[in-house]
Every structure is written in C-alpha cells, then in structure tokens.
Protein backbone atom coordinates (compact mmCIF):
# COMPACT_ATOMS: atom_id res chain seq x y z
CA UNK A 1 99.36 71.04 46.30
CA UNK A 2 97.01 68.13 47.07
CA UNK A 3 97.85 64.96 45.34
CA UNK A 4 95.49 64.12 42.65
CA UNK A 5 94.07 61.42 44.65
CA UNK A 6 92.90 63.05 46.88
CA UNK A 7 90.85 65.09 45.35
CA UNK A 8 86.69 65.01 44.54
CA UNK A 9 85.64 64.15 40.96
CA UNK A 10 86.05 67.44 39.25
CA UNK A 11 85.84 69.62 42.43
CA UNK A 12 88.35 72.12 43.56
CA UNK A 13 91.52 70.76 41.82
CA UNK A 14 94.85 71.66 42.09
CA UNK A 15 95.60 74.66 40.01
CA UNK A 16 92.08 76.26 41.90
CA UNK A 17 92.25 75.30 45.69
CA UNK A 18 95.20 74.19 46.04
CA UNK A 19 93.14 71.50 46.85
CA UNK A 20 92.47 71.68 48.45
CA UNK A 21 75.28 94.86 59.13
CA UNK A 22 72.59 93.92 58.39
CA UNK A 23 73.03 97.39 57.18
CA UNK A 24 73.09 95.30 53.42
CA UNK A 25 69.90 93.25 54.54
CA UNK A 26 67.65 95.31 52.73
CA UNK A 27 69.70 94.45 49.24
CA UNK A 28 69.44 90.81 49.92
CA UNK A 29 65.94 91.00 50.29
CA UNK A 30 65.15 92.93 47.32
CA UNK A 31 66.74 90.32 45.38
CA UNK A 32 64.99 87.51 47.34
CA UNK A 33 61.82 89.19 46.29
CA UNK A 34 63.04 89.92 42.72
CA UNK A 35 64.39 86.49 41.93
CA UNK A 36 60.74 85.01 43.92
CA UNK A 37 58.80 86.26 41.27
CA UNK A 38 54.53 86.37 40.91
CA UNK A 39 55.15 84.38 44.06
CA UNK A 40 55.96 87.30 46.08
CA UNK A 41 52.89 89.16 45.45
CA UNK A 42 50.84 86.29 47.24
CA UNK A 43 50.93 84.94 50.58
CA UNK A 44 52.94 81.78 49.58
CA UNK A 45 56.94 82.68 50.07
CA UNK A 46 58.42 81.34 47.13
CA UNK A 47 59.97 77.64 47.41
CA UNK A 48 63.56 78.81 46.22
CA UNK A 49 65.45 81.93 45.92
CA UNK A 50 65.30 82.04 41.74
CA UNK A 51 68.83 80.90 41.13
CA UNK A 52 69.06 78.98 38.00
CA UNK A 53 72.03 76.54 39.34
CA UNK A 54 70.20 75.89 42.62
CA UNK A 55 66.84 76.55 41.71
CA UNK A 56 65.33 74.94 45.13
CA UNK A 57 67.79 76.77 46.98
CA UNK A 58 66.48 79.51 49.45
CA UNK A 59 63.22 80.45 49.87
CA UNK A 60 61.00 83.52 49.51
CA UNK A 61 58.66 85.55 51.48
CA UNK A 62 61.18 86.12 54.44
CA UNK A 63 64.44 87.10 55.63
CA UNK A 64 66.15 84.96 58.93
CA UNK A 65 67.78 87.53 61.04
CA UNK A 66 69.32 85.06 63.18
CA UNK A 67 69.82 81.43 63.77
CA UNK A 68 70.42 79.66 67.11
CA UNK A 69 71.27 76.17 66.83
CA UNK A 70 71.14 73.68 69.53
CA UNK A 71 72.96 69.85 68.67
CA UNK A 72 73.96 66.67 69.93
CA UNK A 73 75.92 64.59 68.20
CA UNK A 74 76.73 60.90 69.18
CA UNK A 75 79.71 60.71 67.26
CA UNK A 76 79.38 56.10 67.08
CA UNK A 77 76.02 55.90 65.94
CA UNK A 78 76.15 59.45 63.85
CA UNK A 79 72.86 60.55 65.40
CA UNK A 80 71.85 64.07 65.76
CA UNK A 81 69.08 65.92 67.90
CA UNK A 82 68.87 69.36 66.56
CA UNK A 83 66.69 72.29 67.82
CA UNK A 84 66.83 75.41 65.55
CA UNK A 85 65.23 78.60 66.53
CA UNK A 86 64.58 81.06 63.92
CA UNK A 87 64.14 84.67 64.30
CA UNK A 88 62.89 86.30 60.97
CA UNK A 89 61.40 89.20 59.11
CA UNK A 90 58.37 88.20 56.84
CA UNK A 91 58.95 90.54 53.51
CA UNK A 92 55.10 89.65 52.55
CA UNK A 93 52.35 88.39 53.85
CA UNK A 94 52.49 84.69 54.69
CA UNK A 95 50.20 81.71 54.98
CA UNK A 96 53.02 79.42 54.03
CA UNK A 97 56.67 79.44 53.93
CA UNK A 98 59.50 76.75 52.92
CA UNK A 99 62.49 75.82 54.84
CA UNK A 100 65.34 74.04 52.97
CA UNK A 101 66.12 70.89 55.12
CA UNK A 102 67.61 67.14 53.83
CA UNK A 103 66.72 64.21 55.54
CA UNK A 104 66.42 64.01 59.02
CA UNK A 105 63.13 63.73 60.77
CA UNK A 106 60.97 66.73 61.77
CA UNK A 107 58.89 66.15 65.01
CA UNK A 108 57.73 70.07 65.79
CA UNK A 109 57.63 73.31 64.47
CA UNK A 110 55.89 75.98 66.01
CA UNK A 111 55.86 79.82 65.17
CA UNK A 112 56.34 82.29 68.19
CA UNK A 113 55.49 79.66 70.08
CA UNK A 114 52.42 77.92 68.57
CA UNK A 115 52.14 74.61 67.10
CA UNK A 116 52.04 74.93 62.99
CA UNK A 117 51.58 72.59 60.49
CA UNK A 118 54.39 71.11 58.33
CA UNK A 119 55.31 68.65 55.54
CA UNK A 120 58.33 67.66 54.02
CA UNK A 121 58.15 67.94 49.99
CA UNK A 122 61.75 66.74 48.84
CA UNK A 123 64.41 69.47 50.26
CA UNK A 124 61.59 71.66 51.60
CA UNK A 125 60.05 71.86 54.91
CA UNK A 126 56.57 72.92 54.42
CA UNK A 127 55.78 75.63 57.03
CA UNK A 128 52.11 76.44 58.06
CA UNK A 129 51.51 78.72 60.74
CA UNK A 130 48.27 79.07 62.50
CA UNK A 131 47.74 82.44 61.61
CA UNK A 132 48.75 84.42 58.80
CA UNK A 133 52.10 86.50 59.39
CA UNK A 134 51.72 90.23 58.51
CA UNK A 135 54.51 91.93 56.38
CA UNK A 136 57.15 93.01 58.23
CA UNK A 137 56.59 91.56 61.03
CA UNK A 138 59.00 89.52 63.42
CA UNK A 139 58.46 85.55 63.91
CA UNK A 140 60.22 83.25 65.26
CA UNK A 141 60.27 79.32 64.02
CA UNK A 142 61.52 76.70 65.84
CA UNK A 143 62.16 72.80 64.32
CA UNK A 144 63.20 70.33 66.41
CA UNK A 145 64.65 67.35 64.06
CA UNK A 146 67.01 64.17 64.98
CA UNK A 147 68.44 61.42 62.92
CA UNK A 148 71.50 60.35 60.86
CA UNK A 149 72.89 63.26 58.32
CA UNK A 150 74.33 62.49 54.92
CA UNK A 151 76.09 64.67 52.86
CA UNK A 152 74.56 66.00 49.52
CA UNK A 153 76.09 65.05 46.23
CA UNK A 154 76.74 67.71 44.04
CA UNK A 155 76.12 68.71 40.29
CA UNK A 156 80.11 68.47 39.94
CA UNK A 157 80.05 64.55 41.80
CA UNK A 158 81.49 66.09 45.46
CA UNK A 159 79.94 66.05 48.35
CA UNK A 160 79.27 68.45 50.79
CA UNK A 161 77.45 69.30 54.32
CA UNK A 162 77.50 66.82 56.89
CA UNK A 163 80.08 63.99 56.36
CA UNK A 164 81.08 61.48 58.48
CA UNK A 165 84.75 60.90 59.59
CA UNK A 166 86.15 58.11 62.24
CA UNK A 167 85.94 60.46 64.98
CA UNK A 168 83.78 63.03 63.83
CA UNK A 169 81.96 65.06 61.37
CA UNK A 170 83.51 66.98 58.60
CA UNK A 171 80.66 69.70 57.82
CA UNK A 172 81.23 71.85 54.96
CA UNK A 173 78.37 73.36 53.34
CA UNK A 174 79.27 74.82 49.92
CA UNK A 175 76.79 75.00 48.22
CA UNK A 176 73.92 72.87 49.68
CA UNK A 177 75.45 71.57 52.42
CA UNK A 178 73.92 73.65 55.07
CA UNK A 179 70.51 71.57 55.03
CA UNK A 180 71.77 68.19 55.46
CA UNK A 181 72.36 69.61 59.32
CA UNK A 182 69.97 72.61 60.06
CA UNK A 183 66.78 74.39 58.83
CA UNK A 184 67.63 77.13 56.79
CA UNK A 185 66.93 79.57 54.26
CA UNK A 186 69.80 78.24 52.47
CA UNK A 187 71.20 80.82 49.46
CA UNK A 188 73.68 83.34 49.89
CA UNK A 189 71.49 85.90 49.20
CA UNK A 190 70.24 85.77 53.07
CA UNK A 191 72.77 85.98 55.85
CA UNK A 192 72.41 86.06 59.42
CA UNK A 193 74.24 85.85 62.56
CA UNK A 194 74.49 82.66 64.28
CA UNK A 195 74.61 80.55 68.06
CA UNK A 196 75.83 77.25 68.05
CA UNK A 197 75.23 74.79 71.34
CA UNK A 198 76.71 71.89 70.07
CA UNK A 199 76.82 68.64 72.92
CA UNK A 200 79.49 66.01 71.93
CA UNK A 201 81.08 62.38 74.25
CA UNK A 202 83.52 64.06 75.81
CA UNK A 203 87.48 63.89 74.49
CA UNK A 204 86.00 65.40 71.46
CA UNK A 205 85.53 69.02 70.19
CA UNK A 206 82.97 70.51 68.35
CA UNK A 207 84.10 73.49 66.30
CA UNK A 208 81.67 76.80 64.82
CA UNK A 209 82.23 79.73 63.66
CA UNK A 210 82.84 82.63 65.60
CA UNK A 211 83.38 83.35 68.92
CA UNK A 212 83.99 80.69 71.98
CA UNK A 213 81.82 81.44 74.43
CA UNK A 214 82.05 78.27 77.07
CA UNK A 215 82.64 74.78 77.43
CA UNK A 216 81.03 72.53 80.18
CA UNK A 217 81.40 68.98 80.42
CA UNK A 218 78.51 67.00 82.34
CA UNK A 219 78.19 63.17 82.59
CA UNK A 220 80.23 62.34 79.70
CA UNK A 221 79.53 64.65 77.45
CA UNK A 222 81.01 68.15 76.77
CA UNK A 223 79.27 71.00 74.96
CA UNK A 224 80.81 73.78 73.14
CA UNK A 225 79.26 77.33 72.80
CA UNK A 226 79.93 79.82 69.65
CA UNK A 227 78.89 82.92 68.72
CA UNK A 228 78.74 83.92 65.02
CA UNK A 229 78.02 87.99 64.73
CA UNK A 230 78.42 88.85 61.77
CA UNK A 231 75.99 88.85 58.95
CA UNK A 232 77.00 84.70 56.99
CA UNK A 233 75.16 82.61 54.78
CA UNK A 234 74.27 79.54 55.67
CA UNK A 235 76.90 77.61 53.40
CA UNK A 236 79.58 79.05 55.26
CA UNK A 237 78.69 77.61 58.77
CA UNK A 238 80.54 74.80 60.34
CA UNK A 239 79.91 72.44 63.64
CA UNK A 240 83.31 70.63 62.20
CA UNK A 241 83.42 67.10 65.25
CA UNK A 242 86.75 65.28 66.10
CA UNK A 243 89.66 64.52 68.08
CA UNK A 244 91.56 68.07 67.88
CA UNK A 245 94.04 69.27 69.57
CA UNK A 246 93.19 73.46 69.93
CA UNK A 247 94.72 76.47 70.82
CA UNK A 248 93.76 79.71 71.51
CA UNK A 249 95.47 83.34 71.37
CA UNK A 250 94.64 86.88 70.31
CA UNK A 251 96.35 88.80 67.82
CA UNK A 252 98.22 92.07 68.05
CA UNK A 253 95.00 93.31 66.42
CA UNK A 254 92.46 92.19 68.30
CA UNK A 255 91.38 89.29 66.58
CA UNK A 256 90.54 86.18 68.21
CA UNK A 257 92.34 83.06 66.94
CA UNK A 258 91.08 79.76 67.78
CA UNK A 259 92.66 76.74 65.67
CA UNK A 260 92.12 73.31 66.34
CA UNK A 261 94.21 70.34 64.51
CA UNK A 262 93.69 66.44 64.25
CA UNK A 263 96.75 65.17 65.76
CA UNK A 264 97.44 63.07 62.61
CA UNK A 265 97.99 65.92 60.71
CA UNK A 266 99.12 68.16 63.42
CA UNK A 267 103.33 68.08 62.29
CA UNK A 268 102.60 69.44 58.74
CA UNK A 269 100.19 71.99 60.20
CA UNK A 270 102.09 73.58 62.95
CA UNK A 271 104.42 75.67 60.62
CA UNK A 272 101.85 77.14 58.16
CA UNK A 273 99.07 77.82 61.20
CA UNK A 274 101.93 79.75 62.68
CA UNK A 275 101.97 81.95 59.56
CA UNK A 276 98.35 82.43 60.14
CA UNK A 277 98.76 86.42 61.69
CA UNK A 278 101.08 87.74 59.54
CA UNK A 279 98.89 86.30 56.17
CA UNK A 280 95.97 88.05 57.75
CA UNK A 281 97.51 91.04 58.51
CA UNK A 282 99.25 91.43 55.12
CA UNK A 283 95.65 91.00 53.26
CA UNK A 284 94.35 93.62 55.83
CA UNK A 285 96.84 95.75 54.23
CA UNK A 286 95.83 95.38 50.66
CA UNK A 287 92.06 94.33 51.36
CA UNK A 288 91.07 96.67 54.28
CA UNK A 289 90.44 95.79 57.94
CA UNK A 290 89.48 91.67 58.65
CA UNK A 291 85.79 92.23 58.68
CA UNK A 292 85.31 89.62 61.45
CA UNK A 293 86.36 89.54 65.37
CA UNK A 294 87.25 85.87 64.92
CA UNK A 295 90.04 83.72 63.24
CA UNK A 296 91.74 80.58 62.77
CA UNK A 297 91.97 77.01 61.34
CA UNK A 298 89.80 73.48 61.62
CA UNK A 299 92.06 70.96 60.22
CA UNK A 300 90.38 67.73 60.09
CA UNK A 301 91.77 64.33 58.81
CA UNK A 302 89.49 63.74 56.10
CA UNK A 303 91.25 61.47 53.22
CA UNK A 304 88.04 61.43 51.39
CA UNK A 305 86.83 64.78 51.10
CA UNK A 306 89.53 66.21 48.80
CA UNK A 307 88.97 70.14 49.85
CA UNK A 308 89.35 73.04 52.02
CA UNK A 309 86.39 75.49 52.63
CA UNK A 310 86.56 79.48 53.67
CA UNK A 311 83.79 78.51 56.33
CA UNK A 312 83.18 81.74 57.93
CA UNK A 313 85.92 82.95 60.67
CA UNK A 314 87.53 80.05 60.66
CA UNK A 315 88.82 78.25 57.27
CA UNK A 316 88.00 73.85 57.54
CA UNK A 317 90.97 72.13 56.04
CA UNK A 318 90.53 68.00 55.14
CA UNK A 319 94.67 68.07 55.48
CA UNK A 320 96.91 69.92 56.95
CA UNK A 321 97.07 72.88 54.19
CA UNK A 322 100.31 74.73 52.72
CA UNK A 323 100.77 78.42 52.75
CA UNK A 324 99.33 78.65 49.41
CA UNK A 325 95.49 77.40 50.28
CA UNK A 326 95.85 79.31 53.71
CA UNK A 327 96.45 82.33 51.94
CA UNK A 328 93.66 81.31 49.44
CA UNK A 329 91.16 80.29 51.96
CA UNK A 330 91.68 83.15 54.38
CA UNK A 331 90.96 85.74 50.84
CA UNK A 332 87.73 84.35 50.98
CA UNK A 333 87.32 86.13 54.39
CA UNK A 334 86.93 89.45 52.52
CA UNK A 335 85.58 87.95 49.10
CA UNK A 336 83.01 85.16 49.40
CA UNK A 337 82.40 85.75 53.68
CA UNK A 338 82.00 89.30 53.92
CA UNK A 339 81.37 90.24 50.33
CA UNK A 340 78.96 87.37 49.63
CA UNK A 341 77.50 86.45 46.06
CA UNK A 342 74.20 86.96 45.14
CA UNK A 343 73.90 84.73 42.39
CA UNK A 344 76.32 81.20 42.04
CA UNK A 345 77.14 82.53 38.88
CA UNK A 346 78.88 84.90 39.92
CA UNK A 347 81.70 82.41 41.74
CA UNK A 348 84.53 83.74 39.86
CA UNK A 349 84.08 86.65 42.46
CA UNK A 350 85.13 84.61 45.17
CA UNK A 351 87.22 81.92 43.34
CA UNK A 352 89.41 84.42 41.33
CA UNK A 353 89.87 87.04 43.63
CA UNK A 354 91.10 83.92 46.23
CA UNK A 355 93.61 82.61 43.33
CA UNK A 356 94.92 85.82 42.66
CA UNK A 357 95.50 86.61 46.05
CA UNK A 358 97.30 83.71 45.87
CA UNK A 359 99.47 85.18 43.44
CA UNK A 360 100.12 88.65 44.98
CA UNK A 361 101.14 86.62 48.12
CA UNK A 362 103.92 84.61 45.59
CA UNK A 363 105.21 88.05 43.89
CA UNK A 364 105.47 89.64 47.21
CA UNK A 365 107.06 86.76 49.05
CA UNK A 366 109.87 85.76 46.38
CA UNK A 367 107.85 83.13 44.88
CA UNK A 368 106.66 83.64 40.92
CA UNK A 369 105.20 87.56 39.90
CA UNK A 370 101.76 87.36 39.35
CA UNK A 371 102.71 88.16 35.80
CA UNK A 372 104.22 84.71 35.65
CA UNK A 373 101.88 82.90 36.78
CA UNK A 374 99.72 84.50 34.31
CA UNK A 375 101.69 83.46 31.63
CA UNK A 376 102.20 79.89 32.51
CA UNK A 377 98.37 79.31 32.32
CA UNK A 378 98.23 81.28 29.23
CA UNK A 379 100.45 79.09 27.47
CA UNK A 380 98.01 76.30 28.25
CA UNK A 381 96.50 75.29 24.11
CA UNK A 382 93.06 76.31 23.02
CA UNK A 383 91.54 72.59 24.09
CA UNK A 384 92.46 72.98 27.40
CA UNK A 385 90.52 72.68 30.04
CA UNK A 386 90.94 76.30 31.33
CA UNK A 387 89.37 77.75 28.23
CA UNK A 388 86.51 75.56 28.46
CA UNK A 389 83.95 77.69 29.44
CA UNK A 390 83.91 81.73 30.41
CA UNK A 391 83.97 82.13 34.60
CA UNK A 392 81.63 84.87 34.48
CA UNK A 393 78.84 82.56 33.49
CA UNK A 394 79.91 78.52 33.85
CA UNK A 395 76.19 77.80 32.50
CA UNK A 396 75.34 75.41 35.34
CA UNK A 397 76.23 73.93 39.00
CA UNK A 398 78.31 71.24 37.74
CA UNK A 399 81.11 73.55 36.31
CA UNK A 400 81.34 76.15 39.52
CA UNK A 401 84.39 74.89 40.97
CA UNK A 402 86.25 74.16 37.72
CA UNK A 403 89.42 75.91 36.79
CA UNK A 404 87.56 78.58 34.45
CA UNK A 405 86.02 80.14 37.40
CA UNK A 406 89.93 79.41 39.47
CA UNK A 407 92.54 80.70 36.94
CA UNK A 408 90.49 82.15 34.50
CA UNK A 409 88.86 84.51 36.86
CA UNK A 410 92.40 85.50 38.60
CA UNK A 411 93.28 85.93 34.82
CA UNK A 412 91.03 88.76 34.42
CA UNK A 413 92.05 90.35 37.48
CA UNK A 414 95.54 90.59 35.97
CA UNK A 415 94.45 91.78 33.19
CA UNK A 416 92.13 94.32 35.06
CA UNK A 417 95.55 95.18 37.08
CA UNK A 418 98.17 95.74 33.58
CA UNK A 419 95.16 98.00 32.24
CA UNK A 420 94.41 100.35 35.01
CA UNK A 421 97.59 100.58 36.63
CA UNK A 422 98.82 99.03 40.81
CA UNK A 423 97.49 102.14 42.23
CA UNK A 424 94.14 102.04 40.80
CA UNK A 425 94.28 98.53 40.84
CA UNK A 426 94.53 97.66 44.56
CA UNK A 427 92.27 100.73 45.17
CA UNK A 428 89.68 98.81 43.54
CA UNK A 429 90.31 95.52 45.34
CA UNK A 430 89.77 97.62 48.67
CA UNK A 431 87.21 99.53 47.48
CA UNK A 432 85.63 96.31 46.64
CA UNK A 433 85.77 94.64 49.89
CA UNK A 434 84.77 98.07 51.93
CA UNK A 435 81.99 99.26 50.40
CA UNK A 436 80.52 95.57 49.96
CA UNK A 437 81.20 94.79 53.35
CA UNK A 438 79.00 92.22 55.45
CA UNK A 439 76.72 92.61 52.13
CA UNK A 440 76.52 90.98 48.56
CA UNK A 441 78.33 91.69 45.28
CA UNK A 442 77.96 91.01 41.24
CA UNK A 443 79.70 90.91 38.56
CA UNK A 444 78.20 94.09 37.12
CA UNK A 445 78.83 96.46 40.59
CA UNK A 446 82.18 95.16 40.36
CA UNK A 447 82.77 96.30 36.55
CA UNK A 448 81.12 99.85 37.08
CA UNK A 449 83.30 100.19 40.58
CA UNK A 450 86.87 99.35 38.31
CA UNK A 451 85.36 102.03 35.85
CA UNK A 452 84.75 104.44 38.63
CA UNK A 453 88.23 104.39 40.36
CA UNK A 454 90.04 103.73 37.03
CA UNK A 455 88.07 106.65 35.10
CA UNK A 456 87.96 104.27 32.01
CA UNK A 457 85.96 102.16 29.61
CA UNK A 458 86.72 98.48 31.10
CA UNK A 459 83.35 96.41 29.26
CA UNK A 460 85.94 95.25 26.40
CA UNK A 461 88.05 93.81 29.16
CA UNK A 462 85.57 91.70 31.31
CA UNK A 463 83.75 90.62 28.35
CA UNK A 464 86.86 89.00 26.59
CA UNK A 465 87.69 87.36 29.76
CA UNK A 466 84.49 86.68 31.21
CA UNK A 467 81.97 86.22 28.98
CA UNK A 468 84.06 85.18 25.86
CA UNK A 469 84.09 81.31 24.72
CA UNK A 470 87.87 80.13 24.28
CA UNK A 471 91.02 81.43 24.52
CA UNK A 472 90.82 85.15 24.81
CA UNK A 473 93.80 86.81 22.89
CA UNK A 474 96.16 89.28 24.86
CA UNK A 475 96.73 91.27 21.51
C-alpha cells in the first residue's frame, strides 16, 4: 500500500487505490441534451453537461468526435503552446457554444477555418462563430492557447490535471483535470478519439494514450506522436513529461505494450510491470476481450501527488505500484475506460468494480477469498468511516473518492455474487463490460442487467448497500 504520507487529503486512500464506437455516441448525446435542459431547445449549447457534482463541467449543444492536440512543453520554464483542433457534431442549432478550458491564454479560435469570436467567463471559453451552425452538421474548432498550467484543486483538497514535477509534468485529469491542458468538452458523458503531437527538450519523453506512432528529434527537441482510437473522455487522457526509461513489446494477443518508468523508481517497478500480460489476460478471461489495441504503464516520480490514475490505455502511476493497484488500475480498462459513467455519481461503478477485482485477483492467486476481505471491512463499527455515506449516491464531489464508493461498492458486488450464484455472477460482470462497451453505464442498467441474467428480484439488494445510510445488516 502507499504510506499514509503520501497520500492527498482525503483522496484515494489506502483501503481504495491502493494508493495509490461511437456506435454508443448517440446515448451520450441524448443525455448531453437531457441533462442541458430549456437550453437545448435554443441556439445557446448549454454551459455544462447538468451534473450536479460538476455542474460547469461539459457543455451542451454538441458532441466532439475527435480531438487532435498539438504541444510544446519547455519542461524549465513550464510553458506550453497548445493548438487543439476540434472536429464535432452540433446536436442543435448554434450561435454560441462553451469550451471548458483553465487558465492559459487564448489567442485564436476559428470555426472551419474562420475567425470567431471568444471570451473567457471563469472555466468556459466562450465560442462565437460567424455564422450560425446548423444541427447536425460537422465543424471543426481550432484554439491555439500558450502559457503556464496549474493543476485544479478538487472538492476532496487533491489536485489534478497538469502538475508540475522536476523533470516533467504529471497530468492526470480525474475529474477536471483535462482543462487545465486542452480545450475540451470535458464530462464523461462525451468521448472521442484522440492525436497527440507533443514537442519536448530532448532526453525527455512525452507519454499519451494510445498508439506510438513516431518520434523525431530536431534541434534539441524531440516530439512524440500518439494515436488514441478508441472512443475516451477527456479525464482519462494523459501527455505524462519526464525522464523515463521505456520499453516496448507486443503481447501474445496482439496488444501493444508501451511502459515507460522514472529511473528512480525503476527497481520496485520492474517486477510488477513484468506481471503486466498475464493480469491483463486473466481479466480478459473474466471481463471479456481488452477493449483497447494499446497497453502499459507511466510511472512517474511524483512524491506529492499521492495517486495512480486508469488514464486510458495506459495506467499513470506517481510510484512504482504493487500488484494490487496494477490489477486495480488496469480493471478500470473495462469499467471506467470502456464502460464510462454518465453521471459522477455513479463512481462506485468504476471504483467498486476496480476494488473487487482486486479481490478476485487475491482469492485466485492464494492471497485472502474475496469473502474475507469482505468480512474484515464488515467488522469495521457503525462510526466508521466506510459507513459514512451510501456509494451509490456520495451527495457531492468532495466524497467521490472516499472509501464508501472503494469498499463499500466492492461490498455490494459480493453481496450481488453470494445472492445470484459464480456462474451468474461473472456472467453479469462480462455481460456488463460487453454490451457497454466503448459506451456509458448507470447504476440502474446495471441493476436491471443482474436481474436479467440472474432471473431475480435484486432492488432489496442494491438499495441496502447502495442507497442505505449506515451499516447495512447481512441478516
């Protein structure tokens, strides 16, 4: 586990991290419109998505097919030139439309290729185009934007998005994080596929998601190419900047692996990277194919950070991580990446299916049953912190990444499992992940798929251990 001090005020603790296509677009949309509101009906795109922990998160009006981000980053006087070029579906009619962006300076922004007006009104870049854009038509936005990110502070006291490290940038973006480095229509609601040109002094390495595609080095200065295919929200992207040592290799299935490892923590990372393929191959097994063509690690040395994140593809570790938070991180590949929430609270979906597939990975390994595990955090007393507050609904931002949403939610998946049965049990899991795939989830799909497979009544169940304040009992 990660020692205490290491870890962010109230973020991703212990117990929870170890502290650590398009085919679905039209269901994202449809709740981008829902959540927008009278909004919609206008010519205005809504200024956030309608989440009630985020509520300036995302935007309305529009859906960004596809991102491609061009950056240099002069890793001694932390200054970035961005260029982001936008391609996007307008779901309305638009005069105006928001993009979420934090800081940095906006000198341009034209739409297919015309010069549009825009203002910055706190996390929102003001979009004006010179002529109205028709419903469903295609556009394309491009920003360019330069100056020093900063990282967010969260609800919860963490930060998150662009942070600074001595040779780098440690850029994690869950779950604001994206705009302190790039436009974007930032909830997971709206995923897209993604390029990354990312320039950097050469001797370092600049790490995406995705695919490699090239590396060049010209007059100092190397720049690193990605490719991102699949459908990802924008939290989930990484341009992770260091001193890393990398490797590269392709798995007996196909999948690309490309890790790369700050040489200070390079000795304790070795053996659990190594363990990588086999950890993906044995949730394949029990969570259906890896629904990406990419793999592997980014561990940074980031003493300050105090957490790993399931960036998309490829997993960013502050520390070199034990088998535990590779296991937990890579889950998220399948639940949280692929099957993506469409409201925060709804976290539990990504947090407690990760933690419990920590747990399966114990029980099957000769560590502690899942059932034990179970029963160690159930002995915890009625004031603890776990019972605190039910996962299926933390009430705001702030509690997200407590343990509730951790060990509470991998509670109810155990429970979910003794009722129904293994078989019907890890039928659901897959069924889960499949049918979802490269799309969004809730809470409430998720309940009427368990009744589905399992043929029984199941609301009892997820409302004692999701919805229920305090300790549920087991009687």
């Amino acid at each position: 586990m990660t020692p205490p001090h290491r870890q962010a005020p109230g973020r991703r603790t212990a117990v929870l991290r170890r502290e650590a296509v398009l085919a679905t677009v039209p269901f994202a949309v449809a709740a981008l419109l829902a959540a927008a509101g009278p909004a919609a009906a206008g010519t205005i795109g809504a200024s956030g998505a309608g989440d009630p922990y985020f509520p300036f998160s995302g935007n309305g009006g529009y859906h960004v097919k596809h991102y491609d981000l061009t950056l240099r980053y002069d890793t001694t006087g932390r200054h970035l030139d961005g260029k982001a070029v936008l391609t996007a579906r307008a779901t309305q009619k638009l005069t105006r439309f928001d993009l979420d962006l934090n800081g940095l300076k906006v000198t341009r922004v034209t739409v297919d290729g015309t010069t549009a007006g825009f203002r910055r009104s706190g996390q929102e870049l003001v979009v004006t185009p010179r002529h109205a854009l028709r419903e469903d038509r295609e556009f394309h936005v491009t920003v360019s934007y330069s100056g020093t990110p900063k990282p967010v502070s969260d609800p919860d006291g963490s930060a998150d998005g662009w942070i600074p490290t001595d040779d780098g940038a440690f850029v994690a973006g869950e779950p604001q994080g994206a705009m302190t480095w790039f436009p974007a229509n930032n909830h997971p609601q709206d995923k897209s596929s993604y390029d990354f040109t990312i320039t950097v002094p050469k001797g370092r390495t600049a790490v995406a998601n995705g695919v490699l595609r090239g590396v060049r080095t010209v007059n100092g200065h190397t720049t690193f190419r990605w490719h991102q295919a699949e459908p990802m929200a924008a939290y989930l992207a990484t341009a992770t900047v260091g001193k890393f040592k990398t490797e590269q290799y392709t798995t007996g299935d196909g999948i690309q692996v490309f890790n790369a490892v700050d040489s200070r923590e390079a000795r304790a990372a070795a053996p659990v990277l190594k363990k990588l393929p086999s950890v993906l191959k044995w949730e394949s097994r029990l969570f259906g194919p890896y629904p990406f063509r990419a793999a592997g690690s980014i561990v940074d040395h980031a003493p300050d950070v105090g957490y790993a994140l399931e960036t998309q593809s490829r997993p960013l570790y502050d520390s070199a991580p034990d088998v535990s938070t590779l296991v937990h991180e890579s889950a998220h590949q399948w639940f949280g990446d692929s099957v993506s929430l469409t409201a925060w609270k709804d976290i539990w979906l990504n947090e407690g299916f990760a933690t419990y597939a920590e747990w399966l990975y114990s029980e099957q390994h000769g560590g502690d049953s899942a059932q034990k595990s179970f029963d160690a955090l159930y002995a915890r007393p009625a004031a603890n912190e776990l019972w605190a507050f039910p996962p299926g609904d933390p009430g705001s931002g702030k509690n997200i990444f407590d343990t509730p949403v951790y060990a509470r939610g991998a509670m109810t998946l155990h429970e979910l499992r003794k009722a129904v049965g293994d078989h019907d049990f890890f039928r659901i899991l897959r069924a889960w992940a499949t049918e979802h795939r490269g799309g969004h989830g809730t809470t409430a799909q998720f309940v009427k798929l368990s009744e589905r497979i399992s043929g029984e009544d199941l609301s009892g169940l997820f409302h004692t251990w999701l919805y229920a304040q305090g300790k549920p009992s087991t009687a």
